[in-house]
Protein backbone atom coordinates (compact mmCIF):
# COMPACT_ATOMS: atom_id res chain seq x y z
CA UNK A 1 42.85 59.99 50.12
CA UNK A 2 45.37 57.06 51.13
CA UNK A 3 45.74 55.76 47.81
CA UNK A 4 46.72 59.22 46.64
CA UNK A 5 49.48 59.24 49.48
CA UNK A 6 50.87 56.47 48.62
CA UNK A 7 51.38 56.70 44.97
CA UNK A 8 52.48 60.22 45.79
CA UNK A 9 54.89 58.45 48.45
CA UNK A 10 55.61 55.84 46.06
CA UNK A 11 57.36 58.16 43.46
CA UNK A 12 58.78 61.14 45.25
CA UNK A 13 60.13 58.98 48.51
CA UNK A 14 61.06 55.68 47.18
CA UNK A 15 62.09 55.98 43.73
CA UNK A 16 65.34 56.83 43.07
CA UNK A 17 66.24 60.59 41.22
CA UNK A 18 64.49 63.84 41.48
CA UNK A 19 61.57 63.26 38.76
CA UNK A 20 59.83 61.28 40.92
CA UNK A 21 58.71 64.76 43.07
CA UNK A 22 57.29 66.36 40.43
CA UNK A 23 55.04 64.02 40.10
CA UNK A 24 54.33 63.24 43.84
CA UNK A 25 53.93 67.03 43.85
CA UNK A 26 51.37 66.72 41.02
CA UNK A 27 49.08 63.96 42.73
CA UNK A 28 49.20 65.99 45.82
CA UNK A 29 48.25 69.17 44.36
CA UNK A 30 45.26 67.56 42.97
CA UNK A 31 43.91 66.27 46.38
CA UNK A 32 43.61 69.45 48.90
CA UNK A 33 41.20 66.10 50.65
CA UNK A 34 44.47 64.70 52.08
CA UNK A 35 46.31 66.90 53.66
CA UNK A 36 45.64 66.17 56.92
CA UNK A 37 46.69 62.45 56.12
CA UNK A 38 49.81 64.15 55.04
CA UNK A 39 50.40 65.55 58.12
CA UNK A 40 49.67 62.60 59.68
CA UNK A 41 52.28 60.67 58.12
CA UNK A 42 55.08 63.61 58.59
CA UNK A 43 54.74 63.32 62.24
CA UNK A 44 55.29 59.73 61.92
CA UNK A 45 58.58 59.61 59.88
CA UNK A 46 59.63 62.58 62.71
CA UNK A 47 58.57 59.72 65.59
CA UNK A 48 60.44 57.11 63.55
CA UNK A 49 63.53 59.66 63.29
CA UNK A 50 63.10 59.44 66.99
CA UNK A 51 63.22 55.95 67.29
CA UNK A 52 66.19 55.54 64.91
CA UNK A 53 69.14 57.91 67.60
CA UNK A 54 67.98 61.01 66.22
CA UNK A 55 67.18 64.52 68.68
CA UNK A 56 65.20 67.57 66.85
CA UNK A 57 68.26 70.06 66.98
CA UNK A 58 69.93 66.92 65.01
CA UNK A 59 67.07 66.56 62.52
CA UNK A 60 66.96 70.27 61.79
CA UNK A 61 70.49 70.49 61.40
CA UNK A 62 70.63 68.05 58.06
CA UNK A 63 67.84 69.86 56.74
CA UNK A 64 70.11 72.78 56.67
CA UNK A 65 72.76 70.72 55.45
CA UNK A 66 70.49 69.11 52.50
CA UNK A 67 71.75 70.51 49.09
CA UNK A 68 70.28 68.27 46.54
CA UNK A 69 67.13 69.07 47.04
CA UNK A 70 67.73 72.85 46.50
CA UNK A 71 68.84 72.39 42.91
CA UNK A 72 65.57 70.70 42.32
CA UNK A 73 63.73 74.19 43.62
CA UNK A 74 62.34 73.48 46.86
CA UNK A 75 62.57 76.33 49.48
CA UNK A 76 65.05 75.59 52.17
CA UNK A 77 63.92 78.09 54.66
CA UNK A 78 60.42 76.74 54.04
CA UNK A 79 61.44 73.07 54.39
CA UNK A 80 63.19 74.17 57.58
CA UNK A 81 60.29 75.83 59.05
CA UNK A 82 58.25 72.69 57.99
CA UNK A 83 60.20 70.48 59.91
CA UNK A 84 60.21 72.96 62.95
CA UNK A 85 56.31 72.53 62.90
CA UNK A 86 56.18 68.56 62.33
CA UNK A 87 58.70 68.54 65.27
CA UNK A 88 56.90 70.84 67.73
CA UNK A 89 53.23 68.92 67.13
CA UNK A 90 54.84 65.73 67.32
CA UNK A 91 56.69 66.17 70.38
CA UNK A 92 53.31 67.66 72.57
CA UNK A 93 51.58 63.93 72.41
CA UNK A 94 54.79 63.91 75.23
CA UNK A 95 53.48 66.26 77.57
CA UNK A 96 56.45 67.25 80.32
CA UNK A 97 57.99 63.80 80.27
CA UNK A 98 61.09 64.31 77.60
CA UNK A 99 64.43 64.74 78.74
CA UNK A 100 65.87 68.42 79.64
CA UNK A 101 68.05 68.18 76.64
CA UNK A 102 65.36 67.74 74.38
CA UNK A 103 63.24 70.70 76.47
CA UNK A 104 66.14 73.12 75.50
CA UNK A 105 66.42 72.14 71.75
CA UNK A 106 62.20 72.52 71.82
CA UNK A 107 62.70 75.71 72.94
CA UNK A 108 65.08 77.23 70.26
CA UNK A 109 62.21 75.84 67.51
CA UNK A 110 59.96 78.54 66.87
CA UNK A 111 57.93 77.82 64.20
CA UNK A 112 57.65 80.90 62.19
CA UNK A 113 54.33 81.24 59.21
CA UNK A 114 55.65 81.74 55.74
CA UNK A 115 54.80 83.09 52.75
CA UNK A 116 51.91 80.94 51.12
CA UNK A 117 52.94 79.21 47.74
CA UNK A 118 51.19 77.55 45.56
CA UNK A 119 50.13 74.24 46.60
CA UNK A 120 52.98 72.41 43.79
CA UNK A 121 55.56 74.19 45.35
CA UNK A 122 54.21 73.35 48.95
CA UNK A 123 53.72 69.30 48.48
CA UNK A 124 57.32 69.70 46.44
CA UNK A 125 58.87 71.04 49.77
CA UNK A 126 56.81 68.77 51.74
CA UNK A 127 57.97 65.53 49.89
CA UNK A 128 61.59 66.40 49.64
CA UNK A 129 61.52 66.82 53.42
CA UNK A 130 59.57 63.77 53.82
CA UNK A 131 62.45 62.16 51.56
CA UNK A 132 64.45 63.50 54.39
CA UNK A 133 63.46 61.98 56.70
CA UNK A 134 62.50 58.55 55.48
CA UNK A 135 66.28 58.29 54.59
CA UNK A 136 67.64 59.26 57.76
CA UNK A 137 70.17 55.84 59.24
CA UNK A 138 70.18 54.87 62.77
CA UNK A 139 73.18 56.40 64.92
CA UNK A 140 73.74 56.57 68.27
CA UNK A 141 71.50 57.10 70.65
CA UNK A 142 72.36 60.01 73.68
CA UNK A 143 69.13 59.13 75.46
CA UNK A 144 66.14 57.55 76.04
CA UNK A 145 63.60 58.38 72.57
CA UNK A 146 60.43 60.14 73.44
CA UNK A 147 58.00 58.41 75.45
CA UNK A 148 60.19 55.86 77.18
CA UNK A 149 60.10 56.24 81.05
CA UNK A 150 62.95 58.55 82.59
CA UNK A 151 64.61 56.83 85.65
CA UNK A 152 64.59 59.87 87.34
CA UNK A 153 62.06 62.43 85.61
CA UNK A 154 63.00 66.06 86.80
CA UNK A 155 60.62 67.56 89.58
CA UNK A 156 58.38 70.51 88.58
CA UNK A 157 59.67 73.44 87.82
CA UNK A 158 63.38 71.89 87.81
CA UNK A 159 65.69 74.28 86.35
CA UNK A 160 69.19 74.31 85.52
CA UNK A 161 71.68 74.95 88.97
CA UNK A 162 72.32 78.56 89.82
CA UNK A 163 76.09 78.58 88.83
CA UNK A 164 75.51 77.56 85.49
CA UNK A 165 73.35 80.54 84.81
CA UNK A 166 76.08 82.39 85.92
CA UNK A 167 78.43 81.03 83.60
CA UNK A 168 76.39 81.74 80.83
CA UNK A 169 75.87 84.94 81.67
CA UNK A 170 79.61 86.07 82.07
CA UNK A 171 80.55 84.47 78.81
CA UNK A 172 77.90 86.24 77.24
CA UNK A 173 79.38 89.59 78.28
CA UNK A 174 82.60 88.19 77.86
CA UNK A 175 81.81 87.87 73.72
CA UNK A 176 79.49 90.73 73.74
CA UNK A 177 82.43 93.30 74.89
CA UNK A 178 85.13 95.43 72.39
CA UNK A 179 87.50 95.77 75.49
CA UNK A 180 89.78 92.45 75.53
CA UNK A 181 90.94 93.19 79.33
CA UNK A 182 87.53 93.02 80.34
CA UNK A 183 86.62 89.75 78.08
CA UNK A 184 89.73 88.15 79.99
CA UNK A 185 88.42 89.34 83.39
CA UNK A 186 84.64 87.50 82.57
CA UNK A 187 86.20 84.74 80.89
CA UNK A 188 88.71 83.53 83.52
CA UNK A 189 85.73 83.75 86.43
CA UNK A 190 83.53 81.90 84.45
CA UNK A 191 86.15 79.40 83.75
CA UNK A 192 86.66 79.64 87.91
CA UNK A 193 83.35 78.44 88.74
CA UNK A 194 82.79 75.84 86.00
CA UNK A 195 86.09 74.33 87.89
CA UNK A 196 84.60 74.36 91.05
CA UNK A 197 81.21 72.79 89.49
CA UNK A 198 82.63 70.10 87.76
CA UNK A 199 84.90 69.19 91.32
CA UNK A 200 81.77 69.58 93.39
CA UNK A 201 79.64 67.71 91.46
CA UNK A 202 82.37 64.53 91.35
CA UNK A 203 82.65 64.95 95.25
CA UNK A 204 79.38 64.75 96.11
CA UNK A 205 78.06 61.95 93.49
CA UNK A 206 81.35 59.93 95.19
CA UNK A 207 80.36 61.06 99.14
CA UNK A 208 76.92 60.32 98.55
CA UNK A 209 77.81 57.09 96.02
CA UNK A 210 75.02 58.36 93.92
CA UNK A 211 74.84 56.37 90.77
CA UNK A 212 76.17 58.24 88.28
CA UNK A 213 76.88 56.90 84.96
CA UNK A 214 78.25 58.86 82.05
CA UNK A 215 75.74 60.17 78.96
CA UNK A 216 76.42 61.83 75.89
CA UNK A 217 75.14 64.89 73.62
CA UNK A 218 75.02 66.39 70.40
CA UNK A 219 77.00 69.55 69.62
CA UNK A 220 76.96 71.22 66.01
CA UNK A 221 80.42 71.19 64.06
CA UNK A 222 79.16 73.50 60.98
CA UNK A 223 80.59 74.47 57.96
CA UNK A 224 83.36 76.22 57.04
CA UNK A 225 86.55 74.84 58.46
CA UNK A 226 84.84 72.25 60.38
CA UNK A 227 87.93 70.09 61.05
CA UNK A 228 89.78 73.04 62.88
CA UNK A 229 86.44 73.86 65.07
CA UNK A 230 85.95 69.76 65.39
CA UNK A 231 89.60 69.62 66.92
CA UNK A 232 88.97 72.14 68.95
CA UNK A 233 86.10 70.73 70.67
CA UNK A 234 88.01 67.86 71.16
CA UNK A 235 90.63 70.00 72.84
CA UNK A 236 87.60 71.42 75.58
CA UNK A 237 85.88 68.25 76.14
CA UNK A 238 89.25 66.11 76.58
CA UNK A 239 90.27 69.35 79.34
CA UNK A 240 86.93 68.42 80.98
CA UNK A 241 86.95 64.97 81.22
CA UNK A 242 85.22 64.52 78.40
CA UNK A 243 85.71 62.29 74.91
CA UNK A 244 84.47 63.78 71.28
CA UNK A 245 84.27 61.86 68.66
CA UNK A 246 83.18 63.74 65.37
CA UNK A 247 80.79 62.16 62.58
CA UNK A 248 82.23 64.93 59.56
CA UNK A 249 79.10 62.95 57.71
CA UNK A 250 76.23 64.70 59.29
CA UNK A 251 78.40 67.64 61.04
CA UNK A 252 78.43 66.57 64.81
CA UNK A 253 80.40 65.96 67.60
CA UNK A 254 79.09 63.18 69.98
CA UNK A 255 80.66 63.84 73.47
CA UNK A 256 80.58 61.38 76.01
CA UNK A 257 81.27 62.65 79.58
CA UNK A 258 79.19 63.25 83.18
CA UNK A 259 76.28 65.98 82.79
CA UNK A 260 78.05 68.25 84.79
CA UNK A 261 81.08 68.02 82.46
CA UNK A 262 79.00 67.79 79.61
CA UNK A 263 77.47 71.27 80.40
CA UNK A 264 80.72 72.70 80.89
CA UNK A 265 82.07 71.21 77.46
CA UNK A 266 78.28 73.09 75.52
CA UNK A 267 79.16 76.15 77.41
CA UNK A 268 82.95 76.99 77.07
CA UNK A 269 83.48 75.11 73.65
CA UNK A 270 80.51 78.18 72.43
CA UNK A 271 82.28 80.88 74.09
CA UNK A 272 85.64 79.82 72.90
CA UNK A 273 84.36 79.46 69.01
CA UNK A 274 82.76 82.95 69.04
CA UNK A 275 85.88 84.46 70.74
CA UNK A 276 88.23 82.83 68.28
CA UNK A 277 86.15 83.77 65.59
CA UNK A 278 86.27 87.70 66.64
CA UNK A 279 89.75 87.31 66.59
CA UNK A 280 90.54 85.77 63.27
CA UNK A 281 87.95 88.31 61.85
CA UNK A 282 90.01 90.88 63.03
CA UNK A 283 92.85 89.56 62.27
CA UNK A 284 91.85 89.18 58.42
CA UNK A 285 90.67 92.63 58.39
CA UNK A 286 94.55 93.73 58.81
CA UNK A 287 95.89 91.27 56.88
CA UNK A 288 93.47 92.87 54.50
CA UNK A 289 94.28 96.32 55.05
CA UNK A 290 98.26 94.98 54.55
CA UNK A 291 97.03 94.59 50.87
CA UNK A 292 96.78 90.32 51.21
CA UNK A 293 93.65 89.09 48.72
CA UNK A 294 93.48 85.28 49.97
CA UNK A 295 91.63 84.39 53.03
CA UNK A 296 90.93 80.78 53.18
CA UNK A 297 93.81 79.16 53.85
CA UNK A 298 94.71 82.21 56.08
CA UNK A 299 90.92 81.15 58.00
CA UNK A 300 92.05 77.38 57.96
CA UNK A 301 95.75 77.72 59.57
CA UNK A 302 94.65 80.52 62.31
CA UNK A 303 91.27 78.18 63.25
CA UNK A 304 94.11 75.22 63.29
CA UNK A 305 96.80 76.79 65.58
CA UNK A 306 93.93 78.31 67.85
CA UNK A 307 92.49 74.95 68.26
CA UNK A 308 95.92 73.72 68.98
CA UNK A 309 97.10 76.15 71.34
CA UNK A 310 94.07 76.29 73.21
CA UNK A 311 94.33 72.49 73.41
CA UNK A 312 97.57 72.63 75.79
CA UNK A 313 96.48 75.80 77.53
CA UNK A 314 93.36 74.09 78.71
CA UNK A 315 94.63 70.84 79.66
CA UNK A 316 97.59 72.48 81.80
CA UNK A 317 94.41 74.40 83.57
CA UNK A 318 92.37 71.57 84.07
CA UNK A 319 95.74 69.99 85.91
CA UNK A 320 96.51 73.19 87.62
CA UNK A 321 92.71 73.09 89.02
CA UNK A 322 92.82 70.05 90.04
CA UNK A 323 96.35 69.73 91.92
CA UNK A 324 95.21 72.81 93.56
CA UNK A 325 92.08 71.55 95.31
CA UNK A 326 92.08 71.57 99.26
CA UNK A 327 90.16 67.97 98.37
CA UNK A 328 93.10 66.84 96.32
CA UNK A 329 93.72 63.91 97.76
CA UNK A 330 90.03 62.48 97.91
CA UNK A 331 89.44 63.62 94.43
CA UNK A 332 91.99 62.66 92.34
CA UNK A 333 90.92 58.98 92.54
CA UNK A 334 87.26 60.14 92.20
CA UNK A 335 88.50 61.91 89.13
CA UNK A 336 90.28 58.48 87.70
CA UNK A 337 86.98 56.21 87.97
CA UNK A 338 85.19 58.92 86.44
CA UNK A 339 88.02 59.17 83.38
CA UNK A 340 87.69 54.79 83.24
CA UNK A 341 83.88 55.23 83.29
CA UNK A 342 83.52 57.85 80.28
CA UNK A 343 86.17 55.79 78.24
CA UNK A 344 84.94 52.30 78.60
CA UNK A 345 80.87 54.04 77.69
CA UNK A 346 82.55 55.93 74.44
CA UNK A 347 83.88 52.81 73.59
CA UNK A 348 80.83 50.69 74.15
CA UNK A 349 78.74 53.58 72.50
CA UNK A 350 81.89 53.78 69.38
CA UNK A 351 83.43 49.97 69.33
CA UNK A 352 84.87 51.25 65.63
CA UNK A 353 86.44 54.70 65.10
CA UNK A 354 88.89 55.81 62.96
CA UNK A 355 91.45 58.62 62.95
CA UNK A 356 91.64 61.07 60.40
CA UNK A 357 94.98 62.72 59.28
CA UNK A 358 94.52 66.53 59.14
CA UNK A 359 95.52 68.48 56.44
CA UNK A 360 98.12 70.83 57.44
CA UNK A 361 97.97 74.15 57.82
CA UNK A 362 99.89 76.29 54.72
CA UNK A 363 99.79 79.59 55.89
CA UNK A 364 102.17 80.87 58.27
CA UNK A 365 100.59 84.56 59.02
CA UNK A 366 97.40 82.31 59.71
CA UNK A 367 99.01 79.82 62.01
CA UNK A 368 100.85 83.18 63.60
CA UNK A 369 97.75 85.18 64.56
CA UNK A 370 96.20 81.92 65.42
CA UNK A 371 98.64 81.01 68.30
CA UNK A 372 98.50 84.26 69.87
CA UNK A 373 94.66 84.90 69.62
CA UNK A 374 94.49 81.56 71.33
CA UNK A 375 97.20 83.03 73.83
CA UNK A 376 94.99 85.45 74.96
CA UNK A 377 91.77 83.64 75.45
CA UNK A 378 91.89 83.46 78.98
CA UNK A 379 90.19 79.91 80.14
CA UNK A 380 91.89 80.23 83.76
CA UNK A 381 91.54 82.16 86.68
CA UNK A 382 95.19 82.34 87.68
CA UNK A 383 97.37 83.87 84.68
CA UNK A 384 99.85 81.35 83.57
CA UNK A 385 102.32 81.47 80.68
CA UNK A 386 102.70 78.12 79.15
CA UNK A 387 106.51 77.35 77.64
């Protein structure tokens, strides 16, 4: 049963080229005696994965991104849904002890059955994930790995604060309506209380001199125009305090901040992306309509100027916020430890980073609808009109 394994192992996951599966696939096939085994091992190369920076929503991110292996014939959805169930069994020898972060990305894997293939087919998919995952680097870490004692392990039943439920739930409206008065409305309270959260939280860990040190997250930059929706996650993390650096290898966004900050950068930097999205949608559609065929580099230049414009409009309300406190004066200095504290952990975290020149954008009509869709997404409670 091992030996089969490993000469199975031997030419689909360390052998370079794609022949090698077939005949992994083969061996496997043969011996319906070792799957368990083969389980077995999956659910260690997911606990090495683990051990080597990566988080699951990470993991089943480059399986989506994985294209060689789909010219080769294996199933992607299946491979996906493969890796959901390694993940899920592999993270219960846990129990309740993993981080909150890694509770929330559990939660959005739900393994799903599919269709039964034959068993070639299922040890090619199999291997080619296990391939996967054997070749995964080391990068960053943005917490402890599974099984390593938490500091401060939340109490039972811990749940996320109240405001931030009610965040998500007025940008949800906020996206799901067709009337743009009322999205501006939900929008700019939403973007009212996750000011007053981030300002509260810095007050208190400083009036209580809680130890709080800065940590870091994950966010998705996917495919298409990923620079454009990179920059512009930049734009909402650096308005919150917040550093991004993006890893266009694996299609992520590392950002380094406070958790409260951090939660406010997941939460607006969504919202923002769908609402932008809408926008240039509908703003294709008449270009469209206007008798215009091309659409990429009209995409590209209006995801590019939103990005942009958003970027000034949200650090001039982050100032605005901030000057307007009634605890101005105690928390501005607050605020600057805080900004020396994220910087000097991004840079210990990222001691080499490079800076990419974008491409610029080629479409005027894009960059055009762009700007003002990016006008109009209101991020602040007062209504300001930037020069």
């Amino acid at each position: 049963m091992t030996e089969v394994i490993d000469k199975a192992f031997a030419a689909a996951l360390y052998a370079d080229g794609d022949e090698g599966l077939d005949t992994g696939a083969s061996l496997l096939a043969a011996a319906p005696e070792a799957d368990a085994e083969l389980w077995r091992r999956g659910e260690e190369l997911v606990r090495r994965a683990w051990e080597r920076g990566w988080q699951p929503a990470d993991v089943i991110r480059m399986v989506g991104r994985a294209q060689d292996d789909i010219a080769h014939g294996t199933d992607r959805a299946h491979q996906t849904q493969l890796a959901a169930e390694l993940i899920t069994t592999e993270t219960r020898r846990y129990g309740d002890t993993l981080p909150p972060r890694w509770q929330a990305q559990l939660a959005e894997l739900i393994p799903q059955s599919t269709p039964r293939t034959d068993r070639f087919s299922q040890a090619t998919t199999t291997l080619a994930l296990y391939r996967l995952l054997l070749r995964l680097p080391a990068i960053e870490p943005v917490g402890p790995a599974p099984g390593t004692p938490l500091h401060a392990p939340p109490p039972p039943g811990h749940e996320e604060p109240r405001i931030l439920t009610r965040i998500r739930a007025l940008l949800a409206k906020a996206e799901a309506t067709g009337f743009p008065e009322e999205a501006e409305a939900l929008t700019a309270k939403a973007q009212e209380l996750m000011a007053r959260h981030t300002i509260d939280e810095a007050l208190l860990a400083s009036r209580t001199h809680a130890k709080d040190t800065p940590g870091a997250c994950r966010i998705g930059v996917d495919a298409p125009y990923e620079t454009a929706k990179a920059i512009l996650l930049d734009a909402v993390a650096t308005a919150n305090r917040c550093r991004a650096v993006w890893n266009e290898a694996y299609g992520f966004s590392t950002v380094v901040g406070f958790e409260p900050d951090l939660e406010v950068v997941e939460l607006l930097h969504t919202s923002l992306l769908v609402q932008g999205t809408a926008a240039m949608t509908k703003a294709e559609a008449g270009q469209r309509a206007g008798g215009r065929k091309r659409t990429k580099t009209f995409r590209q230049a209006f995801l590019l100027a939103y990005a942009n414009r958003l970027g000034a409009r949200l650090a001039a309300a982050a100032e605005d916020v901030t000057v307007e406190s009634p605890d101005a004066g105690e928390l501005l200095p607050v605020l600057a430890a805080r900004d020396v504290a994220v910087t000097s952990h991004t840079e210990r975290m990222f001691p080499e980073t490079s800076t990419t020149r974008v491409r610029g954008a080629t479409d005027h009509e894009g960059w055009t609808h762009g700007t003002a869709a990016a006008n109009k997404a209101h991020i602040t409670p007062a209504q300001r009109h930037l020069p």
